[in-house]
C-alpha atoms as a PDB file:
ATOM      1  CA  UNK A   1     -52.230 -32.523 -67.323  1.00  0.00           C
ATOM      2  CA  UNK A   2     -50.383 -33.232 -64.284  1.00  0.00           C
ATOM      3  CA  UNK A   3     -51.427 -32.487 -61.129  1.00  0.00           C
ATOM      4  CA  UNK A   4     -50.287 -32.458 -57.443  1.00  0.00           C
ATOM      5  CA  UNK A   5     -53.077 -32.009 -54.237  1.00  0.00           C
ATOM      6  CA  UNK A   6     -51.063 -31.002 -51.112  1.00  0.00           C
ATOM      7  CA  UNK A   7     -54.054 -31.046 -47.735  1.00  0.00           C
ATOM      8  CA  UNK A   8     -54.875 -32.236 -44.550  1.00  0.00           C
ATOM      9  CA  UNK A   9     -57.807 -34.651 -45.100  1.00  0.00           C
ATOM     10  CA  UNK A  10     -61.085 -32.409 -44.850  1.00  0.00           C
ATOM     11  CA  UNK A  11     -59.013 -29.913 -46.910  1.00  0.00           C
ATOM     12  CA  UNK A  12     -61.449 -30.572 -49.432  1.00  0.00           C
ATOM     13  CA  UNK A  13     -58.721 -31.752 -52.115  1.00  0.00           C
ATOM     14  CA  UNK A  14     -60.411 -35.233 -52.537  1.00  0.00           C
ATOM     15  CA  UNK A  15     -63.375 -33.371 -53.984  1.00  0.00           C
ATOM     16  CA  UNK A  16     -61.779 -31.414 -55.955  1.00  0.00           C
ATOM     17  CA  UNK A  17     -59.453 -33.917 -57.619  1.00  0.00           C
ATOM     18  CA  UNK A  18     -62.339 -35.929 -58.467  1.00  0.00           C
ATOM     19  CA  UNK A  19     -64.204 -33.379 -60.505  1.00  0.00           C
ATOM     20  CA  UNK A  20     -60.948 -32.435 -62.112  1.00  0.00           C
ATOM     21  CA  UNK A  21     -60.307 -35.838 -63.109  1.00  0.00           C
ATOM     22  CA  UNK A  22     -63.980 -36.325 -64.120  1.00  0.00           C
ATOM     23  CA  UNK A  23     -63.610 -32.798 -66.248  1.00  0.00           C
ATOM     24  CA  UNK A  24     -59.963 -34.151 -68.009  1.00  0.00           C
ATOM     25  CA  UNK A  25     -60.643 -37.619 -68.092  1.00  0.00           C
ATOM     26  CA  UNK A  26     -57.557 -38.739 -66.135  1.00  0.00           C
ATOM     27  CA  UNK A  27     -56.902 -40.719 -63.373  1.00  0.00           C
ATOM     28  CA  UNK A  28     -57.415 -39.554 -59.762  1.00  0.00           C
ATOM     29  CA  UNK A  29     -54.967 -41.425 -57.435  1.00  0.00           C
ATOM     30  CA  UNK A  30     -55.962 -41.054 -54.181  1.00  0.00           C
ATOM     31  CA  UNK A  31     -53.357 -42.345 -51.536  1.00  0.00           C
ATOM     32  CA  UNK A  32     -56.100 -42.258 -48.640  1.00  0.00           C
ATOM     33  CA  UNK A  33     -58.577 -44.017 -50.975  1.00  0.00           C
ATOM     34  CA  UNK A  34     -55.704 -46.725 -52.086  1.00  0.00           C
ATOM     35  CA  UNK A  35     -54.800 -47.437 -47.770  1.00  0.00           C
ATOM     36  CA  UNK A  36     -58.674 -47.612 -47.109  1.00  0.00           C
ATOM     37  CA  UNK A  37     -59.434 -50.087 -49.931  1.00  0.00           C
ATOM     38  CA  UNK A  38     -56.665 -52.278 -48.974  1.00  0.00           C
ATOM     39  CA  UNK A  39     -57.810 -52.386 -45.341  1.00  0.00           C
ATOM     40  CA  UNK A  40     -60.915 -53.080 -46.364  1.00  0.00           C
ATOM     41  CA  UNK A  41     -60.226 -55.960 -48.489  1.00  0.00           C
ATOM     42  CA  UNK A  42     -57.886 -57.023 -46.032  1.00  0.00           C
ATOM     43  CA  UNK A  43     -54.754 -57.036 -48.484  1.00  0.00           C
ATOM     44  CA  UNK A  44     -50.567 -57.375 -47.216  1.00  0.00           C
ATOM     45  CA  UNK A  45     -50.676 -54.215 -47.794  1.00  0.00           C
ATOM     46  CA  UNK A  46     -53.625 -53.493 -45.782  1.00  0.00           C
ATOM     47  CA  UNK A  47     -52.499 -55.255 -43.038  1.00  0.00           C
ATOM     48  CA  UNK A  48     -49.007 -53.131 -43.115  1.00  0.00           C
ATOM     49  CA  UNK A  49     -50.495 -50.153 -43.000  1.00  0.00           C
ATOM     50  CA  UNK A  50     -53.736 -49.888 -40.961  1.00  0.00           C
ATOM     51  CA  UNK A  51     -51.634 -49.511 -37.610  1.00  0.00           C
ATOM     52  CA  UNK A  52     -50.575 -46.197 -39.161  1.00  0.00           C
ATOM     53  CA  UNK A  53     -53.658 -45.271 -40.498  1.00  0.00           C
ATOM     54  CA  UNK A  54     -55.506 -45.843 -37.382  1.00  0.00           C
ATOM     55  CA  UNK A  55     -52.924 -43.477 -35.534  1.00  0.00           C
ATOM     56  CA  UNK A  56     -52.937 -40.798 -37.907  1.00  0.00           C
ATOM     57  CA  UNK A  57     -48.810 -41.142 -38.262  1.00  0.00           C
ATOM     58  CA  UNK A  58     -47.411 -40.764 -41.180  1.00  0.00           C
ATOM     59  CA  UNK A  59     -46.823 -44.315 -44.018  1.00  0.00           C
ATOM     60  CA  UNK A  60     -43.569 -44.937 -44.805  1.00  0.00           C
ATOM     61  CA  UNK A  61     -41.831 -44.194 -48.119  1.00  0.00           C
ATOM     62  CA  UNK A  62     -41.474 -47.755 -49.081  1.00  0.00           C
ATOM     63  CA  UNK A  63     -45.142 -48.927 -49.180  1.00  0.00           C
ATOM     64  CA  UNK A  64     -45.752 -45.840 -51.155  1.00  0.00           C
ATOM     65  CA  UNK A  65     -43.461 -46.002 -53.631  1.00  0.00           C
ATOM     66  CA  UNK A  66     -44.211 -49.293 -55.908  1.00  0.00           C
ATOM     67  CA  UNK A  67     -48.280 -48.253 -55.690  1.00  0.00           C
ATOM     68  CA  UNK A  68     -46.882 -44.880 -56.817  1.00  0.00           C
ATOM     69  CA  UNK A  69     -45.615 -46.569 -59.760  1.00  0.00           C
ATOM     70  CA  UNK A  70     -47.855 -48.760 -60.372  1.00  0.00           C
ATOM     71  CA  UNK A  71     -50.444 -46.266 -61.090  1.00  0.00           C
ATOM     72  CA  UNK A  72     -48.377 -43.652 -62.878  1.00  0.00           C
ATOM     73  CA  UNK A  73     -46.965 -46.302 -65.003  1.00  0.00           C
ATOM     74  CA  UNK A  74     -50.702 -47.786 -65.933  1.00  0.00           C
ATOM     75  CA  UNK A  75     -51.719 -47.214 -69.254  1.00  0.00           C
ATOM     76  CA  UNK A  76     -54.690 -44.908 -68.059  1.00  0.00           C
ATOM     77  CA  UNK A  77     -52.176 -42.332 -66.666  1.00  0.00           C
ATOM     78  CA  UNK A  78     -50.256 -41.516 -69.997  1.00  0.00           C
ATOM     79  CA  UNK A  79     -52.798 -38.303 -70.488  1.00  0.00           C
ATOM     80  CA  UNK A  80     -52.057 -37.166 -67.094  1.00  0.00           C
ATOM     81  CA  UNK A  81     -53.032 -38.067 -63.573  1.00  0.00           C
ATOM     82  CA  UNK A  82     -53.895 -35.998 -60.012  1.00  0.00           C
ATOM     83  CA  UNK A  83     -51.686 -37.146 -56.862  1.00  0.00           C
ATOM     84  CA  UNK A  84     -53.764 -36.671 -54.291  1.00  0.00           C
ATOM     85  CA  UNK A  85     -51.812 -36.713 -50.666  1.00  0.00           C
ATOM     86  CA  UNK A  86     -48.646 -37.741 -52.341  1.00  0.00           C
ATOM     87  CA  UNK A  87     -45.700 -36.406 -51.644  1.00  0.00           C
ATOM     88  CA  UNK A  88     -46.855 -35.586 -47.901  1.00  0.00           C
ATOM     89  CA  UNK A  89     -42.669 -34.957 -47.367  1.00  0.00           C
ATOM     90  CA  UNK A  90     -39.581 -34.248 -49.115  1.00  0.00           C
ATOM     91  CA  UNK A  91     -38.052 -37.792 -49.310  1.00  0.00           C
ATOM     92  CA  UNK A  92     -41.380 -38.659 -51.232  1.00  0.00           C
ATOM     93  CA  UNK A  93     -40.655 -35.773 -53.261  1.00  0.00           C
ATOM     94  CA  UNK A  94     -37.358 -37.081 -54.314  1.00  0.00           C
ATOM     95  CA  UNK A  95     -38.634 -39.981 -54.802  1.00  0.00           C
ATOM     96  CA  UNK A  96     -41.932 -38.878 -57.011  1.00  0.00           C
ATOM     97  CA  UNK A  97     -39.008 -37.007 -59.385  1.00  0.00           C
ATOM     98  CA  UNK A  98     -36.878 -39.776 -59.745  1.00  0.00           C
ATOM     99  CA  UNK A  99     -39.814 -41.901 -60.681  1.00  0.00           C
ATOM    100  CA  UNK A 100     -41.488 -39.479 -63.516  1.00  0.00           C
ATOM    101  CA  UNK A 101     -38.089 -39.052 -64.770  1.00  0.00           C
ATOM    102  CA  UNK A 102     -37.958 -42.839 -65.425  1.00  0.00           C
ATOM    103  CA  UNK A 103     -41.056 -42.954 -67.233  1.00  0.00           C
ATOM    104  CA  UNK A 104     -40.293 -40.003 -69.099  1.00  0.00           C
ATOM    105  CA  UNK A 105     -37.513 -42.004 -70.209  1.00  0.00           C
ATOM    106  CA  UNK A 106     -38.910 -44.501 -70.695  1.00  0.00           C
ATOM    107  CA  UNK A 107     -41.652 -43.058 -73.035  1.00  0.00           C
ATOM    108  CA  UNK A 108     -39.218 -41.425 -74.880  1.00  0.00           C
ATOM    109  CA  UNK A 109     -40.744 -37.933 -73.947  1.00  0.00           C
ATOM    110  CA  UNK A 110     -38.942 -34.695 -74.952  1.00  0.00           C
ATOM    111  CA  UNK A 111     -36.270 -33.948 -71.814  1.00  0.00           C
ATOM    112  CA  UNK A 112     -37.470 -30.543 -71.585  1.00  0.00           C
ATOM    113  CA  UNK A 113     -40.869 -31.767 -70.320  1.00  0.00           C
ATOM    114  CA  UNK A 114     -42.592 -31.249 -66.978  1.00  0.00           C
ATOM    115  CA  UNK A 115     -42.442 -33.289 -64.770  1.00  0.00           C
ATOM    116  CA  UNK A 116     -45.460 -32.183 -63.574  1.00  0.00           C
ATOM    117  CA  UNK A 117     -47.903 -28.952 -64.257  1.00  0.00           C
ATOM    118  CA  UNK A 118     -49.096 -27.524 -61.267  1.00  0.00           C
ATOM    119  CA  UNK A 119     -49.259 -28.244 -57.286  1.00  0.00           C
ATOM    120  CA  UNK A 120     -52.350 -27.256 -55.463  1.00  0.00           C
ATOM    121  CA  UNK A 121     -51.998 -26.652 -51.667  1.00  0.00           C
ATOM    122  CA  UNK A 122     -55.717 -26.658 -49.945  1.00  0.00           C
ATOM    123  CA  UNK A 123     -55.985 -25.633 -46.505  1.00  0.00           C
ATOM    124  CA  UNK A 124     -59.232 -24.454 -44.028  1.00  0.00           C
ATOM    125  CA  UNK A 125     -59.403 -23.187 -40.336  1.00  0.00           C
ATOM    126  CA  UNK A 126     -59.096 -26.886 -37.951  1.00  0.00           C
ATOM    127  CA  UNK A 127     -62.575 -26.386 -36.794  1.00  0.00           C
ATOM    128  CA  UNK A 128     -63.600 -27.025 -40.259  1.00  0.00           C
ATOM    129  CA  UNK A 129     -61.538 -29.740 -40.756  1.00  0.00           C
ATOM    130  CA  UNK A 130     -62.388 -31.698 -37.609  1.00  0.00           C
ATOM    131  CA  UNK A 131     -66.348 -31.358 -38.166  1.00  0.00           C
ATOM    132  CA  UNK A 132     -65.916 -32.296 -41.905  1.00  0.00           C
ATOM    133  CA  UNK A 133     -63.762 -35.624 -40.457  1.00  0.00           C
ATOM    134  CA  UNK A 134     -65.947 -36.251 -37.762  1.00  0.00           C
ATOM    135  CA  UNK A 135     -68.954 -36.106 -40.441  1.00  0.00           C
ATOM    136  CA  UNK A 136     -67.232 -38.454 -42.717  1.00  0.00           C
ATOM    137  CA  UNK A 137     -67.818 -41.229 -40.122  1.00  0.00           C
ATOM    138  CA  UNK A 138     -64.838 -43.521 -41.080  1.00  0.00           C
ATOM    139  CA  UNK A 139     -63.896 -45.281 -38.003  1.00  0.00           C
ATOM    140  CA  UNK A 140     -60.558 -44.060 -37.042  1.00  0.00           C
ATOM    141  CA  UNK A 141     -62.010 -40.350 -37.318  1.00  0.00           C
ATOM    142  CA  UNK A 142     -62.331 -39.441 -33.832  1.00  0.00           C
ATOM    143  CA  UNK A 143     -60.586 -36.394 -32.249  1.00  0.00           C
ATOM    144  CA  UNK A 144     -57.554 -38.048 -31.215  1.00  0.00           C
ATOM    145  CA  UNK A 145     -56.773 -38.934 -34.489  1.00  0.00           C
ATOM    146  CA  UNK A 146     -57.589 -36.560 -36.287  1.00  0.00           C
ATOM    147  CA  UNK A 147     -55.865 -33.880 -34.200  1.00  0.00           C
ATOM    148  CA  UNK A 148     -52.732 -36.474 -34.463  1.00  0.00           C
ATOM    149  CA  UNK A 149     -52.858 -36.191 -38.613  1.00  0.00           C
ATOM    150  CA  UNK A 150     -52.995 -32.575 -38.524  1.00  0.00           C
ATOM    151  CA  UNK A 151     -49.779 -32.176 -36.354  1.00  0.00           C
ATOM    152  CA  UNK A 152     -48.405 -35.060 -38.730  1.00  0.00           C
ATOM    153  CA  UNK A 153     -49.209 -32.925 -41.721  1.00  0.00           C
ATOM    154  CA  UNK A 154     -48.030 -29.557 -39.977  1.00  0.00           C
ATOM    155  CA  UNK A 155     -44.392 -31.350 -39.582  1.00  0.00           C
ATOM    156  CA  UNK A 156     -43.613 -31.998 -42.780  1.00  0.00           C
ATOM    157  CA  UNK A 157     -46.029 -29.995 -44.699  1.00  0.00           C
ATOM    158  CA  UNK A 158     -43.843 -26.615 -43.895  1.00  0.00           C
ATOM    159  CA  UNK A 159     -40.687 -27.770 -46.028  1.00  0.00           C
ATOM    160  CA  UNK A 160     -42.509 -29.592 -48.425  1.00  0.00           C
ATOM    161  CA  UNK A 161     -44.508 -26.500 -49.224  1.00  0.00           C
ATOM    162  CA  UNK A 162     -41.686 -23.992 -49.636  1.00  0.00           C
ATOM    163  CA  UNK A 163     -39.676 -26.630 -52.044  1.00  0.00           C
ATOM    164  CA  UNK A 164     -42.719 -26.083 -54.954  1.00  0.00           C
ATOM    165  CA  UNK A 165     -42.978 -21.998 -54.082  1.00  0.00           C
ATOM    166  CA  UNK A 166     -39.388 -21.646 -54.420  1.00  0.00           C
ATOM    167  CA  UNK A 167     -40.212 -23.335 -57.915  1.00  0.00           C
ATOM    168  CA  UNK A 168     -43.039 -21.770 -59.108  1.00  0.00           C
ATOM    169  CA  UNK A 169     -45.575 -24.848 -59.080  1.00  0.00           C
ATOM    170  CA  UNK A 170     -47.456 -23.712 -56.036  1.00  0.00           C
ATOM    171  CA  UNK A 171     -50.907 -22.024 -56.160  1.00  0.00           C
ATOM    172  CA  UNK A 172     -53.179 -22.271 -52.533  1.00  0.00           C
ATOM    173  CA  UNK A 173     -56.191 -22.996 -52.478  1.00  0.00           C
ATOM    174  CA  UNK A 174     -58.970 -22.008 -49.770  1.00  0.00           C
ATOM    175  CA  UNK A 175     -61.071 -24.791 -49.040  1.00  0.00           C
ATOM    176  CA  UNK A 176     -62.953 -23.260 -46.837  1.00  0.00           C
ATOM    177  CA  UNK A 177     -65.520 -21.964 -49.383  1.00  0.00           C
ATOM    178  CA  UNK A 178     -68.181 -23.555 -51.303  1.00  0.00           C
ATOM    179  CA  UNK A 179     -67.067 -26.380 -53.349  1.00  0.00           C
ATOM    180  CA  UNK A 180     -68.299 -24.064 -56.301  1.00  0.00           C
ATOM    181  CA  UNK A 181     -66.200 -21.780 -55.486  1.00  0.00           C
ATOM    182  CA  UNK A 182     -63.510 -23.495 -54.901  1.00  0.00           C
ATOM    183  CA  UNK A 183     -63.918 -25.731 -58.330  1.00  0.00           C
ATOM    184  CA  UNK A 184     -64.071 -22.651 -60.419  1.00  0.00           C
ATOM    185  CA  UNK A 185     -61.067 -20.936 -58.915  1.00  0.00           C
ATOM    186  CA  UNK A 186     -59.152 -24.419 -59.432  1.00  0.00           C
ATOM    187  CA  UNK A 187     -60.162 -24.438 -63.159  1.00  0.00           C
ATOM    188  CA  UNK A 188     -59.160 -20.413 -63.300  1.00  0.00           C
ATOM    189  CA  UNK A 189     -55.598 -21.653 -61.755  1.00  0.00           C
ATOM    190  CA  UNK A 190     -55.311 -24.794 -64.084  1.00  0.00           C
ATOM    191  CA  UNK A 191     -55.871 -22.148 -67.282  1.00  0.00           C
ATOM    192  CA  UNK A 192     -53.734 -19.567 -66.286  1.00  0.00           C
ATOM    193  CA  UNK A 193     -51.170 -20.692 -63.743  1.00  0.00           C
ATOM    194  CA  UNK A 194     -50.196 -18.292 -61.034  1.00  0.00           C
ATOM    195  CA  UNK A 195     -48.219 -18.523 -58.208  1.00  0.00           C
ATOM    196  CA  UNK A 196     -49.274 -16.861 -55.320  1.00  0.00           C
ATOM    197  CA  UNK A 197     -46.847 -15.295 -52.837  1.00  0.00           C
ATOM    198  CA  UNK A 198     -48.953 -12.681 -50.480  1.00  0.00           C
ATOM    199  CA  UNK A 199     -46.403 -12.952 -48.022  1.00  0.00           C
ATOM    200  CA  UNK A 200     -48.573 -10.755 -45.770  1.00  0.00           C
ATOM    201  CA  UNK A 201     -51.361 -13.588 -46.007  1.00  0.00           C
ATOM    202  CA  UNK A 202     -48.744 -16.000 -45.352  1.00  0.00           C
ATOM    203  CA  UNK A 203     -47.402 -14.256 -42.220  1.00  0.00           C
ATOM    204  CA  UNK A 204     -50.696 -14.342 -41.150  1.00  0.00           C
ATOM    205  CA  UNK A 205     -51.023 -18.024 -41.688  1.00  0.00           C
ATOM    206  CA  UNK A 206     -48.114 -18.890 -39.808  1.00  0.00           C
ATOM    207  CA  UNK A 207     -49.204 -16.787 -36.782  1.00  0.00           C
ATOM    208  CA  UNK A 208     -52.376 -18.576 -36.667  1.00  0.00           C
ATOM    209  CA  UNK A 209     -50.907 -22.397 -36.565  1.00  0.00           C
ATOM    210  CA  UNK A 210     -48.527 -21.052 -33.390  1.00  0.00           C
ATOM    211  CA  UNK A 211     -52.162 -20.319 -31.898  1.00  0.00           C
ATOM    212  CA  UNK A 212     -53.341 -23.327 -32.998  1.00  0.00           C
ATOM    213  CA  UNK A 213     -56.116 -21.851 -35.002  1.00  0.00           C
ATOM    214  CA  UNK A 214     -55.356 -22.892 -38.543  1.00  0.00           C
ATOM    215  CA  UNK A 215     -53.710 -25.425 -40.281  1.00  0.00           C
ATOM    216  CA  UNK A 216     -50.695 -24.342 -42.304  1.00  0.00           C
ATOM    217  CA  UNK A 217     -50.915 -24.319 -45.890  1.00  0.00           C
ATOM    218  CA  UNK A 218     -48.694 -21.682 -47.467  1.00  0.00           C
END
């Protein structure tokens, strides 16, 4: 089982993922988890990227990529894995294919196989998101920052989100429910894919990020 998590931190994705991957027994890679760790621990890569991370802006591709591959590669990932905040654009998405097709390759897998199965897009009103955030109690979470990663994410998150509709991975999720909820409409959409394409709900959605009263997600 392969899995992609597409959400603005306080989404609710990172909870989600981890129950999934606790319920499969695969790897959860967390790309917010990976950046906080490394800052942390005070790491090269650490250092690199905690200007970015403290602004909210977005990381660049290439000190993504080769922790990308690391973990995919790892021996641990071979059943499957959940990418959680990665791709976050469609460069990274070229880049995430060209990867799995190399270790597909180099595997030996059958051609015809998935690249991945399924890519989850969470979303919730921005008043939700900003108390969750602010709750968290990391310390670049203040407003400022917060409101800067959810502009980030709006950029790119528009493109990036039509490129899996248009190819039948998508399925949105509404984190703005209990995580119950939300956990046991995840495992309904793992068992039976669907794609979801209420274009009147999306018309909606799209009104209400020009008003500035939701985050985009579909």
């Amino acid at each position: 089982m392969r899995l992609i998590f597409l959400g603005v931190p306080g989404a609710g994705k990172s909870t989600q993922a981890a129950a999934i991957s606790s319920q499969w027994q695969i790897p959860h890679i967390s790309i917010d988890d990976i950046f906080h760790q490394a800052i942390a621990k005070e790491t090269y890569l650490g250092l690199k990227v905690k200007p970015y991370v403290e602004k909210g802006d977005l990381i660049p591709d290439d000190l993504i990529l080769d922790i990308i591959r690391k973990r995919l590669s790892h021996s641990s990932a071979q059943r499957g894995w959940i990418l959680d905040g990665f791709p976050s654009n469609l460069s990274q998405v070229k880049l995430l294919d060209q990867l799995l097709l190399e270790i597909l390759a180099q595997s030996k897998a059958v051609s015809s196989e998935k690249l991945y199965n399924q890519v989850f897009s969470f979303y919730a009103p921005i008043d939700v998101l900003v108390q969750r955030l602010l709750q968290r109690g990391r310390s670049e979470d203040n407003y400022e920052v917060i409101y800067r990663r959810i502009e980030v994410y709006q950029e790119y998150s528009a493109s990036l989100i039509q490129h899996y509709r248009q190819r039948g991975f998508l399925t949105v999720i509404n984190g703005d429910r209990s995580v119950e909820m939300v956990t046991q409409f995840l495992q309904d959409a793992i068992s039976k894919p669907r794609l979801i394409t209420d274009q009147k709900t999306l018309n909606i959605r799209k009104k209400s990020i020009k008003e500035g009263k939701q985050i985009l997600s579909a």
